[in-house]
Protein backbone atom coordinates (compact mmCIF):
# COMPACT_ATOMS: atom_id res chain seq x y z
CA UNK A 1 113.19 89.81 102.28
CA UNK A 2 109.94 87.19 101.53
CA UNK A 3 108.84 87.22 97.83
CA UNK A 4 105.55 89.67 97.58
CA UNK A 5 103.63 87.56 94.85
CA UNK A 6 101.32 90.64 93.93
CA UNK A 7 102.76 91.17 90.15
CA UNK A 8 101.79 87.54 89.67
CA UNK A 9 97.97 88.44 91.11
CA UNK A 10 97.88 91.72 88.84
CA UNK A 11 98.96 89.85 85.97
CA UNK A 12 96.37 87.03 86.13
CA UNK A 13 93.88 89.66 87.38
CA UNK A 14 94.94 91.51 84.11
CA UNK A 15 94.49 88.04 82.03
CA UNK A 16 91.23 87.35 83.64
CA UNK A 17 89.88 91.27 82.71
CA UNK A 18 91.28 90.23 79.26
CA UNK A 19 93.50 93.51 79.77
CA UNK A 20 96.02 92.78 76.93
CA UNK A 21 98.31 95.80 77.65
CA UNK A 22 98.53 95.06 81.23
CA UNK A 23 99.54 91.96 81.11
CA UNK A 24 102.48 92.87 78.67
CA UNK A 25 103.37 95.29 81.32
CA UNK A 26 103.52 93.28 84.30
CA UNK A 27 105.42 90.29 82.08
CA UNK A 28 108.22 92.33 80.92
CA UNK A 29 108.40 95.31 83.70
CA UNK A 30 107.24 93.80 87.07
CA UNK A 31 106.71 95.49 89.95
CA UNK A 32 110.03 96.05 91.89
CA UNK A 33 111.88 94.64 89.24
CA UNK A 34 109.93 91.26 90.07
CA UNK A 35 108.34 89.75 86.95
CA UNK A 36 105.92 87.71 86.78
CA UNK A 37 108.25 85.46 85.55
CA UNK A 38 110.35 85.68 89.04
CA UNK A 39 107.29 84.89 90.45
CA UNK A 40 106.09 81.75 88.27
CA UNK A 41 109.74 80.90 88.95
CA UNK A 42 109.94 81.34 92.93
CA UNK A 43 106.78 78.56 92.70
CA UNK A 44 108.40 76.02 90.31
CA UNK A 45 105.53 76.37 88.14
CA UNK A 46 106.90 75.32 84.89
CA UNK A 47 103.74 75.53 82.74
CA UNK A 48 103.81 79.21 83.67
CA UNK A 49 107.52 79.92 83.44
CA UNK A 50 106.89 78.58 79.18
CA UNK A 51 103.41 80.63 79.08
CA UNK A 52 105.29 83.85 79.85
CA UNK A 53 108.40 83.14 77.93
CA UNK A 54 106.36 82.57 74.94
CA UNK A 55 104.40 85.88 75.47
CA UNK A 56 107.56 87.98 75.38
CA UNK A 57 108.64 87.60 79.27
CA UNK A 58 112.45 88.45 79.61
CA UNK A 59 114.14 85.67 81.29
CA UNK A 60 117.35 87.59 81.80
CA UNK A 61 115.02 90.16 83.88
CA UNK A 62 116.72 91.12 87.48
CA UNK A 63 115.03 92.39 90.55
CA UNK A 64 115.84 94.75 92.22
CA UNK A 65 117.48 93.09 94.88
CA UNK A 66 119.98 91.43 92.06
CA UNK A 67 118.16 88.39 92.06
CA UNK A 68 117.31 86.59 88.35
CA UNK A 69 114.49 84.33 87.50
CA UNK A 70 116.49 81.40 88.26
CA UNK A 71 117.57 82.71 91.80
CA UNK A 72 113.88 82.82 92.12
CA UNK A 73 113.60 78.95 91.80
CA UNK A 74 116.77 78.72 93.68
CA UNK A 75 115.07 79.10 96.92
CA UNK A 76 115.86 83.26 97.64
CA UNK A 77 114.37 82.12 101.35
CA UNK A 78 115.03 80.20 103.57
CA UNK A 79 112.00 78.07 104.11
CA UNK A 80 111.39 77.47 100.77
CA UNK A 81 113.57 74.79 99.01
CA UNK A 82 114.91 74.96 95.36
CA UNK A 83 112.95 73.67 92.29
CA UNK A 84 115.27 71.55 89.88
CA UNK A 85 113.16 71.24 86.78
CA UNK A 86 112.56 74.77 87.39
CA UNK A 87 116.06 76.30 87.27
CA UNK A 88 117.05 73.56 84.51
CA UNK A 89 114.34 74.75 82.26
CA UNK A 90 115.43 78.84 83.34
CA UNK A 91 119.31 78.15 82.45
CA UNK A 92 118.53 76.21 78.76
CA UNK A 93 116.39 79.60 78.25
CA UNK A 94 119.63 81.58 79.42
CA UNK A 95 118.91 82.75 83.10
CA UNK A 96 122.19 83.30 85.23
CA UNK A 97 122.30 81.26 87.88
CA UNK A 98 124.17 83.42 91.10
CA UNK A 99 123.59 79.60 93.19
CA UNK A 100 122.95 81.21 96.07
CA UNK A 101 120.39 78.79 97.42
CA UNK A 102 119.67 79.90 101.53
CA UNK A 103 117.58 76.52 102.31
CA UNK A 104 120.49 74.75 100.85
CA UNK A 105 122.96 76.04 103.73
């Protein structure tokens, strides 16, 4: 299953149409369960991951597939590899970490 990025385009689509209730939406609902915290997390972006969080973004949110924000950074595929700083900064916030990392095997 690849990572479909599109919450993360609606929600900066919704941030760059200044649509306030959208982009509350897509932070704490997702589309497929994916935030656009899973998604901010699945890049390693950091800056983003502390944007959301700060705008009300549940970092305990799941997917549908099972998979947390932190499995996001955890590399969920297989040619993607894991992003430290990323899942460091997703477990001090209180993310579960499953450490099932697929590039790692």
């Amino acid at each position: 299953m690849g990572v479909d990025f599109a919450g993360t385009t609606l929600f900066w689509r919704a941030a760059y149409a200044l649509d306030v209730h959208a982009m509350r939406l897509l932070t704490r609902y997702g589309i497929d369960g994916f935030t656009a915290l899973h998604h901010a997390a699945a890049r390693g972006d950091n800056e983003t991951i502390t944007y959301l969080i700060g705008r009300g973004a549940n970092v305990l949110a799941v997917n549908r597939a099972g998979q947390t924000t932190v499995d996001m950074a955890n590399s969920p595929e297989q040619p993607t590899q894991p992003f430290p700083d990323a899942i460091a900064l997703l477990e001090r916030l209180g993310a579960k970490n499953h450490h099932n990392c697929r590039a790692c095997k």
